[in-house]
C-alpha atoms as a PDB file:
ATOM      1  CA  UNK A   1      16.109   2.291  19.086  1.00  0.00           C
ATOM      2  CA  UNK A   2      13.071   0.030  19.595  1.00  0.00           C
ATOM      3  CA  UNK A   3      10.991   3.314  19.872  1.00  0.00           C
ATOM      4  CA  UNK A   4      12.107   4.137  16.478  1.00  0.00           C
ATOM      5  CA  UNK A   5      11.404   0.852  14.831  1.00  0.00           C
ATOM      6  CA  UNK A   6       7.652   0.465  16.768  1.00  0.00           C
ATOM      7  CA  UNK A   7       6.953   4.518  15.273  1.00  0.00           C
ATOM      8  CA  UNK A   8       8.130   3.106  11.950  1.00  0.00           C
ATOM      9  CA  UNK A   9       6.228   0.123  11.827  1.00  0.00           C
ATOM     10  CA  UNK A  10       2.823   2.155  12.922  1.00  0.00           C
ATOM     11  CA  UNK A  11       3.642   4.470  10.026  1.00  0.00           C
ATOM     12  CA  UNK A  12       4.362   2.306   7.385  1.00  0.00           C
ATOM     13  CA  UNK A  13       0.757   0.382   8.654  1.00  0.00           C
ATOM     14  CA  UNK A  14      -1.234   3.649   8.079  1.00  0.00           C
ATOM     15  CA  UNK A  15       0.502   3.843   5.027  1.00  0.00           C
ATOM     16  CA  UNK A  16      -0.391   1.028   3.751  1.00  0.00           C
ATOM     17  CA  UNK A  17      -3.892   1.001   4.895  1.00  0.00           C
ATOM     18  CA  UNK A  18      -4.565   4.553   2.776  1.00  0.00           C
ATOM     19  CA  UNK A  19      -2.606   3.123  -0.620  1.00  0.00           C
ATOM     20  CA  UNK A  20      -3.276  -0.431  -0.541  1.00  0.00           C
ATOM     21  CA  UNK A  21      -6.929  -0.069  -1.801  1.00  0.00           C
ATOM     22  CA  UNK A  22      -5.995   2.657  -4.843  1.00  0.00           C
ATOM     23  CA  UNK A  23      -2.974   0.705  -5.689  1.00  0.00           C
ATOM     24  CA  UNK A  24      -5.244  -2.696  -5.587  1.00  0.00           C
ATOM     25  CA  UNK A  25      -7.884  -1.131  -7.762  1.00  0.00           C
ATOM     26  CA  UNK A  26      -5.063   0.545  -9.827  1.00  0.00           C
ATOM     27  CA  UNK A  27      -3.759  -3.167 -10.846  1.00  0.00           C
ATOM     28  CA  UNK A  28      -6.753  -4.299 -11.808  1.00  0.00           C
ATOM     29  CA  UNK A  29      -7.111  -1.494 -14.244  1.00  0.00           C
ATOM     30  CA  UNK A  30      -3.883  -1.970 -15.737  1.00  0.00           C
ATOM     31  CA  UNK A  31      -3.971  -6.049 -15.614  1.00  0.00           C
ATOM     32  CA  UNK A  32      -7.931  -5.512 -17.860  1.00  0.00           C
ATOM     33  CA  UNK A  33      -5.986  -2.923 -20.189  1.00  0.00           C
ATOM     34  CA  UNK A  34      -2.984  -5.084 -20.933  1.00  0.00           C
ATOM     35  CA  UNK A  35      -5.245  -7.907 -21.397  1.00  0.00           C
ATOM     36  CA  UNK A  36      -7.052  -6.524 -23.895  1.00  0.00           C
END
């Protein structure tokens, strides 16, 4: 059981180190649209 939550936690880490940066950059596209 705590193998399966450590292996979840390392994926969800990787995860979010590939899609934070497009998702970060994706908001600020969206937040200059709508403001405009």
């Amino acid at each position: 059981m705590f193998r399966l939550i450590w292996l979840t936690s390392i994926h969800t880490r990787d995860f979010l180190r590939r899609h934070t940066p497009t998702s970060f950059v994706l908001d600020l596209i969206r937040t200059r649209h709508g403001l405009k």
